[in-house]
C-alpha atoms as a PDB file:
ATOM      1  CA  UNK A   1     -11.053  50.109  64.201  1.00  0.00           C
ATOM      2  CA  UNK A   2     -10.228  47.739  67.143  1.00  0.00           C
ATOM      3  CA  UNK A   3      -7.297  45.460  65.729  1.00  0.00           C
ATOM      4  CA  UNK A   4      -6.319  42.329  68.042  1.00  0.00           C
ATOM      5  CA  UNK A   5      -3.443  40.009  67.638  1.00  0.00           C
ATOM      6  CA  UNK A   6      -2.113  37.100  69.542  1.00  0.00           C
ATOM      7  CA  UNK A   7       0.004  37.806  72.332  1.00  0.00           C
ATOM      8  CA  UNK A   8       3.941  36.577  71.092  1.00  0.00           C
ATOM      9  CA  UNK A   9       5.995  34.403  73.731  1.00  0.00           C
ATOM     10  CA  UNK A  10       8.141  36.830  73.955  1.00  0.00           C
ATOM     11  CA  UNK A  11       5.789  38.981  75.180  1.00  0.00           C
ATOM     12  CA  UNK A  12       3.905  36.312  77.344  1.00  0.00           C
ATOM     13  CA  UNK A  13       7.043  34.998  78.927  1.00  0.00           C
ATOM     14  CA  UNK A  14       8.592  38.752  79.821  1.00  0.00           C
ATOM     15  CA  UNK A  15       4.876  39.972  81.306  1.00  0.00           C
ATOM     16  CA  UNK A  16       4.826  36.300  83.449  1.00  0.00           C
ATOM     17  CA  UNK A  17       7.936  36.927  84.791  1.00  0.00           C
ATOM     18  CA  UNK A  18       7.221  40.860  85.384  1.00  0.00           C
ATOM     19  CA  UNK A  19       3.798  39.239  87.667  1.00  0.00           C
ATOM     20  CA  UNK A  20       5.764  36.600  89.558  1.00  0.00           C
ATOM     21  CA  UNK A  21       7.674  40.093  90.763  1.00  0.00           C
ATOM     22  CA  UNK A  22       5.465  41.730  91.552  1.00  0.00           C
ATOM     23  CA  UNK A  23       3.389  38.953  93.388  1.00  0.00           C
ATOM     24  CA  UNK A  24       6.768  38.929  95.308  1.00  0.00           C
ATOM     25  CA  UNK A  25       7.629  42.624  96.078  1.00  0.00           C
ATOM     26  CA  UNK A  26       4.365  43.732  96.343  1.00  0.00           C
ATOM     27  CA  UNK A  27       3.663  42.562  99.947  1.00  0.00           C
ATOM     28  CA  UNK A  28       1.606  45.574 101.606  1.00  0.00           C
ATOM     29  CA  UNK A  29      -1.161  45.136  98.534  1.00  0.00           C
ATOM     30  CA  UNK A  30      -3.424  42.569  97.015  1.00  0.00           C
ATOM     31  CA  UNK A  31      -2.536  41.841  93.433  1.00  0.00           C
ATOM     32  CA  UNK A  32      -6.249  41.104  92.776  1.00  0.00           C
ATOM     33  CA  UNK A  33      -6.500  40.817  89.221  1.00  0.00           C
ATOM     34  CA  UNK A  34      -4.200  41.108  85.544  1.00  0.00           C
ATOM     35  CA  UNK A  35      -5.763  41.596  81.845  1.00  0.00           C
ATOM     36  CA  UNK A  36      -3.459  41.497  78.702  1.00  0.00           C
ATOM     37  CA  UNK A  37      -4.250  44.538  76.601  1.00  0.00           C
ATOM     38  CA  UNK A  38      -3.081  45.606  73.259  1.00  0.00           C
ATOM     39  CA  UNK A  39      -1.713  49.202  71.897  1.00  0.00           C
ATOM     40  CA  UNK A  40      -2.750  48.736  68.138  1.00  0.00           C
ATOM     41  CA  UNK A  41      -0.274  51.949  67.795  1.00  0.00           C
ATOM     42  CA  UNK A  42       2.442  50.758  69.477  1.00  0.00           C
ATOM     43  CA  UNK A  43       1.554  47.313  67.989  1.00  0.00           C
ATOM     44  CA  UNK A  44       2.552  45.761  71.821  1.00  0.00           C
ATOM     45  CA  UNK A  45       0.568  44.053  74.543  1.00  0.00           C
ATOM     46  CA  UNK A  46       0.738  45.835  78.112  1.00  0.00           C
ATOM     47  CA  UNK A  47      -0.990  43.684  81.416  1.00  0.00           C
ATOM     48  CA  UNK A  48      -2.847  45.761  83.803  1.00  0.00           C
ATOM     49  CA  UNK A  49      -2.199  45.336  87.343  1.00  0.00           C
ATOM     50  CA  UNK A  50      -5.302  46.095  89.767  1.00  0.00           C
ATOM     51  CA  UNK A  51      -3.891  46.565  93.281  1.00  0.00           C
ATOM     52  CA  UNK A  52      -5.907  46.744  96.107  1.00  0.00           C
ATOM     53  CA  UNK A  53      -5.812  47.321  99.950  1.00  0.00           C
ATOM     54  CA  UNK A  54      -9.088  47.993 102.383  1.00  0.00           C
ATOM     55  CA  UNK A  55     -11.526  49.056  99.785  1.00  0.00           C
ATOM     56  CA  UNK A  56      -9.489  51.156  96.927  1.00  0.00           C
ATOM     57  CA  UNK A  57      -8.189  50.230  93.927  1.00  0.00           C
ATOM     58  CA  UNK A  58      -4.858  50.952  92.140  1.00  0.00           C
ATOM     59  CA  UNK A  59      -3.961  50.344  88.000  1.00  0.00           C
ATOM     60  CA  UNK A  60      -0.736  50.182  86.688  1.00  0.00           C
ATOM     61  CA  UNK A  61       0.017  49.250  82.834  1.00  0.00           C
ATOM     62  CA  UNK A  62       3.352  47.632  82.097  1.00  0.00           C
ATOM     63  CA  UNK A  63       4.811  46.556  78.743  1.00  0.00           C
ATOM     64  CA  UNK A  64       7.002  43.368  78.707  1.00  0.00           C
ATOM     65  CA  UNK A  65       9.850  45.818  78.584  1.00  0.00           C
ATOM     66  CA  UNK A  66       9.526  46.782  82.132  1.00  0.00           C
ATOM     67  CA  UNK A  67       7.486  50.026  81.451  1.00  0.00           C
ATOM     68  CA  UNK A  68       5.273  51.952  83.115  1.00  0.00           C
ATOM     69  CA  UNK A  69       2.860  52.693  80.995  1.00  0.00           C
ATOM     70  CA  UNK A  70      -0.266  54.255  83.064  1.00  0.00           C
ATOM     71  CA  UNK A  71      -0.517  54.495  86.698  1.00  0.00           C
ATOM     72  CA  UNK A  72      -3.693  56.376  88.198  1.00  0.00           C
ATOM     73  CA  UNK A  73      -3.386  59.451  89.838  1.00  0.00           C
ATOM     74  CA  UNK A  74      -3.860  59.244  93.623  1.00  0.00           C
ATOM     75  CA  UNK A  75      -1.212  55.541  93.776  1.00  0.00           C
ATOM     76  CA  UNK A  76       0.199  55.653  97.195  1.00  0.00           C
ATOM     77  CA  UNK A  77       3.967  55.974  97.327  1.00  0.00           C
ATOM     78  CA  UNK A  78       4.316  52.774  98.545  1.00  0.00           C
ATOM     79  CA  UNK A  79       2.899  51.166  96.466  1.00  0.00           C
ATOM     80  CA  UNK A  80       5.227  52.995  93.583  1.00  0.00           C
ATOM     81  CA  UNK A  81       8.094  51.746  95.046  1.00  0.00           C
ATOM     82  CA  UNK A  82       7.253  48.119  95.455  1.00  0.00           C
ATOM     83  CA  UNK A  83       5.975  48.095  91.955  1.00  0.00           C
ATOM     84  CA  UNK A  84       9.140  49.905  90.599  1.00  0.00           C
ATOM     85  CA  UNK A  85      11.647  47.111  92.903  1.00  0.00           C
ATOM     86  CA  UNK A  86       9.559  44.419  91.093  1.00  0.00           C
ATOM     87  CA  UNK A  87      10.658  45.476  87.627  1.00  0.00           C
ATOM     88  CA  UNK A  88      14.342  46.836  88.015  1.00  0.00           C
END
């Protein structure tokens, strides 16, 4: 069963300031595009991050409590780090 729910403020506010970070830190990547998506078992809303540089493509998940939640295997190391500066 898909469930959906409103993203809080809480939530909204935290993953807004978590994107103005990494639209900051992130300089040797494109932040090309974001999509709110929600864990029905964590009952929480995660944005995806789509990175890109040249012609690949990078995903991170992170939940409005600065975590990682999915990366794809394959990320460049750089692009780790920049990502991980953005949310300490």
């Amino acid at each position: 069963m898909n469930k959906t729910r409103t993203i809080t403020q809480i939530e909204q506010g935290c993953l807004d300031l978590i994107e103005e970070r990494i639209n900051d830190c992130a300089c040797s990547f494109e932040l090309v595009s974001t999509e709110n998506i929600y864990d029905e078992d964590e009952d929480i809303v995660y944005r995806s991050f789509t990175f890109n540089r040249g012609m690949e493509e990078w995903v991170f998940c992170i939940s409005p409590q600065k975590e990682i939640k999915y990366f794809e295997f394959g990320v460049p190391q750089v692009l780790v780090d920049e990502v991980l500066d953005a949310i300490r």
